[in-house]
Protein backbone atom coordinates (compact mmCIF):
# COMPACT_ATOMS: atom_id res chain seq x y z
CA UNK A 1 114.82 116.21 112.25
CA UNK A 2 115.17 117.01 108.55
CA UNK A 3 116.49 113.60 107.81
CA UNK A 4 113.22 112.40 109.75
CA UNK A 5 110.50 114.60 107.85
CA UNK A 6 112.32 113.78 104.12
CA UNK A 7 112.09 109.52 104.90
CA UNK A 8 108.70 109.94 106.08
CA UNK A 9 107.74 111.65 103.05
CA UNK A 10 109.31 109.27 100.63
CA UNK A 11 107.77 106.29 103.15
CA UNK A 12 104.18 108.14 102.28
CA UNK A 13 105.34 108.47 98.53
CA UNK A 14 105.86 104.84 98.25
CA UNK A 15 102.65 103.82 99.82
CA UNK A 16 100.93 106.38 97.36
CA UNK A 17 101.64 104.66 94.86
CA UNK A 18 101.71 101.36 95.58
CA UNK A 19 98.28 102.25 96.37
CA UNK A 20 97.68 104.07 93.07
CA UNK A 21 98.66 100.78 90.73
CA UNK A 22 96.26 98.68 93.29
CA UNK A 23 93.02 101.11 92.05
CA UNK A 24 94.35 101.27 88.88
CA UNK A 25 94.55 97.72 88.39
CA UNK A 26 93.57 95.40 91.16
CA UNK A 27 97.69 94.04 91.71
CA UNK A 28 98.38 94.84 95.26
CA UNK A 29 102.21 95.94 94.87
CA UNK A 30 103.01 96.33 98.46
CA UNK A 31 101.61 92.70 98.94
CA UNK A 32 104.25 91.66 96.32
CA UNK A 33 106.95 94.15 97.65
CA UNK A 34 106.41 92.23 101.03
CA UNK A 35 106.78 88.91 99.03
CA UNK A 36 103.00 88.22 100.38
CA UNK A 37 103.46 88.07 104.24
CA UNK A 38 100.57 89.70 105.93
CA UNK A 39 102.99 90.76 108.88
CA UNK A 40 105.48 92.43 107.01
CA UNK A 41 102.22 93.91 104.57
CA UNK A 42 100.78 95.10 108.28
CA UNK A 43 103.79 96.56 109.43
CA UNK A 44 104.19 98.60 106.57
CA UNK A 45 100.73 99.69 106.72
CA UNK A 46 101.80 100.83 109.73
CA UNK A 47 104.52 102.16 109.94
CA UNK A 48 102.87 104.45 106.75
CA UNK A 49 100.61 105.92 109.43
CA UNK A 50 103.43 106.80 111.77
CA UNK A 51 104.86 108.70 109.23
CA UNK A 52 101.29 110.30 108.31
CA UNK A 53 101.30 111.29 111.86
CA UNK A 54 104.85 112.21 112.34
CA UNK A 55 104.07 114.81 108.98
CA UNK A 56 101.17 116.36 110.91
CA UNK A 57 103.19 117.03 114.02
CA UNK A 58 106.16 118.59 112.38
CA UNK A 59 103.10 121.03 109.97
CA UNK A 60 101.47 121.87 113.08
CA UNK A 61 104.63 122.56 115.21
CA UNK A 62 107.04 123.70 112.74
CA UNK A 63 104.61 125.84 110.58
CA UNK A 64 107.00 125.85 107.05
CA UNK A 65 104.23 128.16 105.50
CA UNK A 66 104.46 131.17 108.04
CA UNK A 67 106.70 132.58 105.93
CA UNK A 68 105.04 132.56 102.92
CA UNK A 69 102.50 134.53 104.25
């Protein structure tokens, strides 16, 4: 489950800022990272928002803050 939770954060990391040099300056890195085939740019995409919702599960179920309260 750890092993899980730590490669969907570094998938989400990635992503970040792939998406952070596109705003900054218009060059779509994840296009080039998927050497410019849609399907592989749409799977990634993708799978970025199963590991968005995989995060939200494990914050909601696992609580890692109630301690620090």
């Amino acid at each position: 489950m750890k092993l899980t939770t730590l490669l969907c954060c570094s998938i989400l990391i990635l992503c970040g800022l792939c998406a952070a040099v596109f705003a900054l300056s218009g060059f779509d890195l994840l296009l080039f990272l998927c050497a410019g085939n849609v399907t592989v740019y749409r799977a990634a995409l993708s799978l970025s928002g199963v590991a968005a919702a995989w995060l939200l599960f494990w914050l909601i179920a696992f609580r890692p803050t109630r301690p620090l309260s």
